[in-house]
N, C-alpha and C. Protein backbone atom coordinates (compact mmCIF):
# COMPACT_ATOMS: atom_id res chain seq x y z
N UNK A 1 -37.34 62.61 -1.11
CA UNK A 1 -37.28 61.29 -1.68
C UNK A 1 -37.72 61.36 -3.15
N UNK A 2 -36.97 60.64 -4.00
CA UNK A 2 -37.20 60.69 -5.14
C UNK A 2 -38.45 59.36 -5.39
N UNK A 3 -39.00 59.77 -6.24
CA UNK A 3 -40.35 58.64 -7.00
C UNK A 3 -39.55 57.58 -7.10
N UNK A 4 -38.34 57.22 -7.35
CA UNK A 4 -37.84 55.71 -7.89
C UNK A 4 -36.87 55.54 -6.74
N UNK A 5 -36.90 56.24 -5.67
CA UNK A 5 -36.20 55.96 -4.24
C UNK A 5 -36.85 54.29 -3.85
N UNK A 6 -36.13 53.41 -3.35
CA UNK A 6 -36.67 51.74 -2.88
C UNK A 6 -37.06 52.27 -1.78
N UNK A 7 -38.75 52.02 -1.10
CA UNK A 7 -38.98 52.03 -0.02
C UNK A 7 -38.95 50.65 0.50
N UNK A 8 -38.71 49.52 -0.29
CA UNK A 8 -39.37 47.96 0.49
C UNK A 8 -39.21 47.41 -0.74
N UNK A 9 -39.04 46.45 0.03
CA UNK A 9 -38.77 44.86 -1.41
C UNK A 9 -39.94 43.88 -1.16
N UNK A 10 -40.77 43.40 -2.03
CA UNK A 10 -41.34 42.38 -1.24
C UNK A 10 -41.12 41.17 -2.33
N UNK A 11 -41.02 39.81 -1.81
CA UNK A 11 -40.54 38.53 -2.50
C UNK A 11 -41.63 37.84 -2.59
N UNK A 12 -41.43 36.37 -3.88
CA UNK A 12 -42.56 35.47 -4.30
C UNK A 12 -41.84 34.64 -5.03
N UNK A 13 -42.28 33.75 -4.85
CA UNK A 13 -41.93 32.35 -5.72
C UNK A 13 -43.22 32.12 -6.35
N UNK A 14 -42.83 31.52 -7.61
CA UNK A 14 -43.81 30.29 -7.71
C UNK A 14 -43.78 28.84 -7.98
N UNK A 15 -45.21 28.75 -8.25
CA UNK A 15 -44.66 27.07 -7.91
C UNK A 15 -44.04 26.26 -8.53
N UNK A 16 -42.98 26.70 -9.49
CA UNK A 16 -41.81 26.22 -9.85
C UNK A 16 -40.70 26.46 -8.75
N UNK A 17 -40.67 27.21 -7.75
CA UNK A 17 -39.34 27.92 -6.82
C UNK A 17 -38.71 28.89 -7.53
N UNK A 18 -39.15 29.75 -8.92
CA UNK A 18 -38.15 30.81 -9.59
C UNK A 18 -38.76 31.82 -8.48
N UNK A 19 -37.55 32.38 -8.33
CA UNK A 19 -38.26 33.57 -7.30
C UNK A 19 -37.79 34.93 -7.92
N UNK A 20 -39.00 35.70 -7.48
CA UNK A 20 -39.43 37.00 -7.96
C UNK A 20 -39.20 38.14 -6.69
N UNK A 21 -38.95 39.32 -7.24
CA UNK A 21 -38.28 40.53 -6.33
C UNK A 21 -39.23 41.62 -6.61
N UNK A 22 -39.59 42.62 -5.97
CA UNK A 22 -40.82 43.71 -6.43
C UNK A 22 -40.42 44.62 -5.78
N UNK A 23 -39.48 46.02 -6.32
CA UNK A 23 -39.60 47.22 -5.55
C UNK A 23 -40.75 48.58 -5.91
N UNK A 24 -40.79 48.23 -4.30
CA UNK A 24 -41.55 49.64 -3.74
C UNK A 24 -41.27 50.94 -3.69
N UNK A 25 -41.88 51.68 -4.07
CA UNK A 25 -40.82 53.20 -4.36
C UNK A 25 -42.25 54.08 -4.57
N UNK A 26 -42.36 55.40 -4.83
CA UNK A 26 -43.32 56.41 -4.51
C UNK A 26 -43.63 56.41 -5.62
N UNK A 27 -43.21 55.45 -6.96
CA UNK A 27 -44.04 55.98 -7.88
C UNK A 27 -44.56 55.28 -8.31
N UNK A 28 -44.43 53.89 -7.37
CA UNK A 28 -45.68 52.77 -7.57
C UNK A 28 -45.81 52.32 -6.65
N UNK A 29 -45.70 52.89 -5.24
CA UNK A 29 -47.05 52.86 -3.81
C UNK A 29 -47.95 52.29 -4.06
N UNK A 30 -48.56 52.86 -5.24
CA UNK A 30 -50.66 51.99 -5.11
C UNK A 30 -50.68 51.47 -5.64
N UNK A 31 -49.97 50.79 -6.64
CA UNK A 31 -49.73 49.79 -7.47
C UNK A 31 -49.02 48.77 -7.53
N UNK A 32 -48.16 48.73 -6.74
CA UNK A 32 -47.45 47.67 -6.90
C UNK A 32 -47.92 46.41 -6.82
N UNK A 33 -48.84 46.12 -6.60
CA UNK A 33 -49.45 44.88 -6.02
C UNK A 33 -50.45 44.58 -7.59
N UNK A 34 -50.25 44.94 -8.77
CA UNK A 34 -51.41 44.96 -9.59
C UNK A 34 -49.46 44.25 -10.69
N UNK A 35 -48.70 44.21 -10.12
CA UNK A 35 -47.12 43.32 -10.96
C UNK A 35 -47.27 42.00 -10.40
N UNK A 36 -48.24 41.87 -9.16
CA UNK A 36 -47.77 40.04 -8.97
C UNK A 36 -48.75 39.61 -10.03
N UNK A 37 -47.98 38.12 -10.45
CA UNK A 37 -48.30 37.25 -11.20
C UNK A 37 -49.18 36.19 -10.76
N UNK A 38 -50.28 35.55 -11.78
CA UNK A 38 -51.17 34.44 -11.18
C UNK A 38 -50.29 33.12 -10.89
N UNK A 39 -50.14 32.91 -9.61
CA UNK A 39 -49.75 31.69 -8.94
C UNK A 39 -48.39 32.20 -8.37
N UNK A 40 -47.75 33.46 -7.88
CA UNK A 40 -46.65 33.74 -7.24
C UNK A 40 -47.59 33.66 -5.52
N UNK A 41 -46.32 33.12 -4.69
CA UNK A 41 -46.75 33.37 -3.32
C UNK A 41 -45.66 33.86 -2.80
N UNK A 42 -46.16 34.85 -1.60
CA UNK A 42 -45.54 35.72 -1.01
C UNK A 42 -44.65 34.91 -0.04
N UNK A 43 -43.07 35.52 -0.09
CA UNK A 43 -42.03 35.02 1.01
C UNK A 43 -41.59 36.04 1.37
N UNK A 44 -40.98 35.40 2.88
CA UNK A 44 -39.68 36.84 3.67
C UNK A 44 -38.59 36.73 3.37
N UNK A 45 -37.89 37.51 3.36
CA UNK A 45 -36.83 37.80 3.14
C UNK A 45 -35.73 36.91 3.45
N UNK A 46 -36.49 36.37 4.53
CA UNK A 46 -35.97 35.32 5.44
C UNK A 46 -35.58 34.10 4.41
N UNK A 47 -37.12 33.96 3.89
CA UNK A 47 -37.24 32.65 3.28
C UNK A 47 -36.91 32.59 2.10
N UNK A 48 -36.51 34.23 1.68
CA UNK A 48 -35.70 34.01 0.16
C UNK A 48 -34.26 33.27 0.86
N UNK A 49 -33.48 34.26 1.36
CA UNK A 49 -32.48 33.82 1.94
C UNK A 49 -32.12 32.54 1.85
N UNK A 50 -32.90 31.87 2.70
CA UNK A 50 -32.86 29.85 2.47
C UNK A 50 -32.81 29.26 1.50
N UNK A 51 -33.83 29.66 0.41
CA UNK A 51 -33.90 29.36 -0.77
C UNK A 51 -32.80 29.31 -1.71
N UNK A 52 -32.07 30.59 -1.35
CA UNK A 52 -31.06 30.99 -2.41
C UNK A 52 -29.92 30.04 -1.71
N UNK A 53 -29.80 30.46 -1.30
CA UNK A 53 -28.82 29.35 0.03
C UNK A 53 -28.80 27.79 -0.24
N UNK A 54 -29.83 27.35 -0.30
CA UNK A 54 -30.39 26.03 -0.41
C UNK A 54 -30.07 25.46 -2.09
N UNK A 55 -29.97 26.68 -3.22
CA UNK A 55 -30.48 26.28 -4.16
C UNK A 55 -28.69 26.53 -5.09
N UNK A 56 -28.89 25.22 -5.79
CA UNK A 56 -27.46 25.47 -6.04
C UNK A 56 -27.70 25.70 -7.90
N UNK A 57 -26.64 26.64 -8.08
CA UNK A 57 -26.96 27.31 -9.62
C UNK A 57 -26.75 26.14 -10.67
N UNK A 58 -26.84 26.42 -11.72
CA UNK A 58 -27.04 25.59 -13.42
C UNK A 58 -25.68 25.23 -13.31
N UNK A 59 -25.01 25.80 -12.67
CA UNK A 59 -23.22 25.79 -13.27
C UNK A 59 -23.07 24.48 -12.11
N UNK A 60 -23.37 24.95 -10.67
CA UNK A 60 -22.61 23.90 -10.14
C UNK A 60 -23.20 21.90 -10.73
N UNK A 61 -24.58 22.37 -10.95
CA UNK A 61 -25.19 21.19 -11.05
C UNK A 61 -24.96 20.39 -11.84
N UNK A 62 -24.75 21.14 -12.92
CA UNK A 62 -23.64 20.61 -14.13
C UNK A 62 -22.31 19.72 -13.93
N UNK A 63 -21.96 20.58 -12.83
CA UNK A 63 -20.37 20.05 -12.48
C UNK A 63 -20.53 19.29 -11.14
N UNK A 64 -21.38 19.07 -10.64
CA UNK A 64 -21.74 17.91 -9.73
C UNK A 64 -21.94 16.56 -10.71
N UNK A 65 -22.57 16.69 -11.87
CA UNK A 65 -23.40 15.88 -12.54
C UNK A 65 -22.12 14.72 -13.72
N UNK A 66 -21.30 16.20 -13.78
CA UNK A 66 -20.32 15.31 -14.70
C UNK A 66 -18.84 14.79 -13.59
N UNK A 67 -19.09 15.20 -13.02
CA UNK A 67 -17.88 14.61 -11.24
C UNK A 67 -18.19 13.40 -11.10
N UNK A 68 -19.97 13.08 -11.35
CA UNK A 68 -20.43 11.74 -11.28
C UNK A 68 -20.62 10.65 -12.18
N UNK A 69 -20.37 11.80 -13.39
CA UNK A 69 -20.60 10.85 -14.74
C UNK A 69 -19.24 10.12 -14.63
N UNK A 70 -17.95 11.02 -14.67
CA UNK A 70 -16.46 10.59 -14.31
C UNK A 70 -16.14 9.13 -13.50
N UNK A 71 -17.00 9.92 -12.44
CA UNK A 71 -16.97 8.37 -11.31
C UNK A 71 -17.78 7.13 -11.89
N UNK A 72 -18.60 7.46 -12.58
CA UNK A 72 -19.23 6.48 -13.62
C UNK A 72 -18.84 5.72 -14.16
N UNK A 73 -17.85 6.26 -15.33
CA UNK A 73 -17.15 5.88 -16.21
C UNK A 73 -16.02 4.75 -15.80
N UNK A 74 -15.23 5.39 -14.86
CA UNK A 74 -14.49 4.65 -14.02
C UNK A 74 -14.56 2.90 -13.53
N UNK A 75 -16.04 3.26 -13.25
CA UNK A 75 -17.29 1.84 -12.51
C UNK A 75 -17.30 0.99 -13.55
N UNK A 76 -18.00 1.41 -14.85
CA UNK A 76 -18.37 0.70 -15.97
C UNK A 76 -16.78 0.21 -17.04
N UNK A 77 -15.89 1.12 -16.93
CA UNK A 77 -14.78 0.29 -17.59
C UNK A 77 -14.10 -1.15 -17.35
N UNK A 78 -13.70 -1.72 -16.39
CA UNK A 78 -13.66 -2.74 -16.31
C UNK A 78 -14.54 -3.84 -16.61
N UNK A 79 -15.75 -3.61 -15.89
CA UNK A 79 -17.07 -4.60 -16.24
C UNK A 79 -17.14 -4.78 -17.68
N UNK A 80 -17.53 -3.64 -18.46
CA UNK A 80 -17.34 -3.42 -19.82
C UNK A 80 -16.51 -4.31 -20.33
N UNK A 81 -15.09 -4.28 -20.15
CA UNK A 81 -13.98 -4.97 -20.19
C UNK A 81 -14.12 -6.11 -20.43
N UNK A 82 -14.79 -6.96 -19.22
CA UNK A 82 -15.42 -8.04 -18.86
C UNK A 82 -16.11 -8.87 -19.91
N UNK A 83 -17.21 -8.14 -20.37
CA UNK A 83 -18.17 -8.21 -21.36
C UNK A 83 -17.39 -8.55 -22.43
N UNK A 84 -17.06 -7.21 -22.77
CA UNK A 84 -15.93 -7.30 -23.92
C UNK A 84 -15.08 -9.04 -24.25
N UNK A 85 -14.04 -9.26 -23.29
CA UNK A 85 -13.22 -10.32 -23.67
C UNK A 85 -14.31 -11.48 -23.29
N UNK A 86 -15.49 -11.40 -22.89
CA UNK A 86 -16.44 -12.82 -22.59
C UNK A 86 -16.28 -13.60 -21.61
N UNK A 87 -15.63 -13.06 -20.59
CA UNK A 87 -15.71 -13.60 -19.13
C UNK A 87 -16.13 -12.71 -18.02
N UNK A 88 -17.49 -12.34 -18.74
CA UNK A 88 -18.18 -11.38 -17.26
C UNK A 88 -18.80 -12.62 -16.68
N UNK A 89 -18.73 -12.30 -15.53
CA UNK A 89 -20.28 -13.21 -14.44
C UNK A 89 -21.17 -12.71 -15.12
N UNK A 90 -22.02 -13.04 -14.38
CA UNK A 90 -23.64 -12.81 -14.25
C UNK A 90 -23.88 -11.47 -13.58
N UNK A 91 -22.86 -11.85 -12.33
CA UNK A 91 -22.67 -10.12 -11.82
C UNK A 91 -22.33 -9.16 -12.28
N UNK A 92 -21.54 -9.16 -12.82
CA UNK A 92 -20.65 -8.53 -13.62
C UNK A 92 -21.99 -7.87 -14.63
N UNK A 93 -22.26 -8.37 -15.32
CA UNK A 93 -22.60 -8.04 -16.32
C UNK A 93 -24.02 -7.20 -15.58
N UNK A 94 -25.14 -7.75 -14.49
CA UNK A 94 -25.89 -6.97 -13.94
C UNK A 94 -25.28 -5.75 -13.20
N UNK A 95 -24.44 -5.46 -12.73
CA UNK A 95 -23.75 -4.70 -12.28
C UNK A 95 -23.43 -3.19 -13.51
N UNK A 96 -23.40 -3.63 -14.29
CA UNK A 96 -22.68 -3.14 -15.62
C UNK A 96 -23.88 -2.56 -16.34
N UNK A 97 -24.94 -3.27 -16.38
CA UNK A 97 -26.42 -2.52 -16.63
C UNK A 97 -26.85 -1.62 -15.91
N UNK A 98 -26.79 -1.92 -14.40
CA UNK A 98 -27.14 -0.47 -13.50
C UNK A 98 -26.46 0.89 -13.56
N UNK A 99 -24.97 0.31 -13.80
CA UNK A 99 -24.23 1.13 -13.58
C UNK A 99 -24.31 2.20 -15.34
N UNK A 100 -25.06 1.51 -16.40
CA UNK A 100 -24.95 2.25 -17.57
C UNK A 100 -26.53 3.35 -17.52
N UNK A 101 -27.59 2.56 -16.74
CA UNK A 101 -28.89 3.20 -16.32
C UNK A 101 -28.47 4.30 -15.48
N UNK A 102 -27.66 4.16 -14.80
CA UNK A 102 -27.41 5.08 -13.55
C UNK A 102 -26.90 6.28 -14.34
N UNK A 103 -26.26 6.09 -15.48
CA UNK A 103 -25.63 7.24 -16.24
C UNK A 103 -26.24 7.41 -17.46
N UNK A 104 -26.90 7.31 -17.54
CA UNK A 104 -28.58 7.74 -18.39
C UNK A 104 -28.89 8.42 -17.61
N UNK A 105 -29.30 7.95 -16.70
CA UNK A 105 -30.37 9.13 -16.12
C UNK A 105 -29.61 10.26 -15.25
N UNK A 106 -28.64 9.86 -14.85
CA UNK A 106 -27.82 11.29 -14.75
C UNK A 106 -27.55 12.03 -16.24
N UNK A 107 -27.93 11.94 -16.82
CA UNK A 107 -27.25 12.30 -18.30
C UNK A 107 -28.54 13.20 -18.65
N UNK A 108 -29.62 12.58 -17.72
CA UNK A 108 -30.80 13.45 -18.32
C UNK A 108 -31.14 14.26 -17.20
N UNK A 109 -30.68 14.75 -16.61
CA UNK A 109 -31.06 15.80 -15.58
C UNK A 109 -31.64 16.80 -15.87
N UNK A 110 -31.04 17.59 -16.62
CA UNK A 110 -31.40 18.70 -17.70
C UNK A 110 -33.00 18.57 -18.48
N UNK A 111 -33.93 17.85 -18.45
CA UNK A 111 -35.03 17.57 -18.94
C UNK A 111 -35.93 17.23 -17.91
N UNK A 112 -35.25 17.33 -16.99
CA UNK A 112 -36.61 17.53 -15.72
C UNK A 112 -37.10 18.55 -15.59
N UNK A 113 -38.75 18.52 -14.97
CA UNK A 113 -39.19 19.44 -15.38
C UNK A 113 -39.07 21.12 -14.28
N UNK A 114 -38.57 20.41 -13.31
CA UNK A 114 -37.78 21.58 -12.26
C UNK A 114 -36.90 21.74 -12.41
N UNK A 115 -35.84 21.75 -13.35
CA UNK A 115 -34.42 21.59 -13.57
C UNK A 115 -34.43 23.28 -14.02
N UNK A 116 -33.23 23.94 -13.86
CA UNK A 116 -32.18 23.72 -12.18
C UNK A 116 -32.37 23.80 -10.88
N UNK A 117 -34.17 24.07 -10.54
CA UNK A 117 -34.49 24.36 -9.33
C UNK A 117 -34.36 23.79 -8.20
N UNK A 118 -35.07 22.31 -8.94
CA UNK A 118 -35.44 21.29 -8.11
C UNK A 118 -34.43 19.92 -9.08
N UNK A 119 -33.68 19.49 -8.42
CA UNK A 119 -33.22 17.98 -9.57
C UNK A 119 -33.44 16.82 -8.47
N UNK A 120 -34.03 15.59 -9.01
CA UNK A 120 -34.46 14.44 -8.71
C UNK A 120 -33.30 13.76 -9.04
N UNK A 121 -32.16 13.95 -8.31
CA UNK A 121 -31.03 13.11 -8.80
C UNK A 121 -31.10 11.16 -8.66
N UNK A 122 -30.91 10.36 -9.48
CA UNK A 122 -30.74 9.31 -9.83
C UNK A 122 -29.96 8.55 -8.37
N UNK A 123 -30.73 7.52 -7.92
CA UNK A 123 -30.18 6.78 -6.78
C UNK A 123 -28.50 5.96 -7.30
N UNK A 124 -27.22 5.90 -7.05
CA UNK A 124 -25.96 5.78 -7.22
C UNK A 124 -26.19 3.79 -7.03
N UNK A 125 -26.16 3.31 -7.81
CA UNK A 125 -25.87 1.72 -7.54
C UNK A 125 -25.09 1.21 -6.64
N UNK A 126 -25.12 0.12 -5.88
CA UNK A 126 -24.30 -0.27 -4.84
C UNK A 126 -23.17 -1.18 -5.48
């Protein structure tokens, strides 16, 4: 066996969810454990698995985010409309505020502070 042969992987997150990978190999046997970082905790393999599984990348979230901005846009044009020529309701026009909040704060996803790990996506107006 060579010194940089992988004997074992062992996994860690921290408490952000970035997760961390550590190979074991003969030429850092007694050491390896002197690379974890203050505040990583130890997972299985198992529980990377889920994680990664569970956790959807920068790219899709992006393109979840603007699928919804789209459907957004869609919502708010007419109402808008509304506004515009001066015969919105009352509804109309509250309707038309949620629906412009709702795409704010989808708009700010990216500035959360778990983002891409964790996103607190914005409740969709009825």
């Amino acid at each position: 066996m060579r010194d940089t042969d992988v004997i074992e992987v062992k996994y860690f997150k921290d408490s952000e969810n970035m997760l961390y990978a550590i190979d074991i190999m003969p030429i850092n046997k007694e050491s390896w454990e002197s690379e974890i970082k203050e505040g990583w905790a130890a997972i299985s393999k198992e529980e990377l698995d889920e994680l990664l599984k569970n956790t959807p990348t920068e790219e899709e979230s992006i393109f979840k985010r603007d699928s919804l901005l789209k459907e957004v846009s869609l919502r708010i044009a007419p109402l808008q409309d509304s506004v515009d020529l001066d015969i919105a309701t009352d509804e109309e026009v509250s309707k038309l505020n949620e629906w412009k909040k709702y795409r704010v704060l989808l708009n700010r996803i990216e500035s959360q502070p778990d983002y891409p790990n964790n996103i607190d996506w914005p409740e969709m107006p009825n």
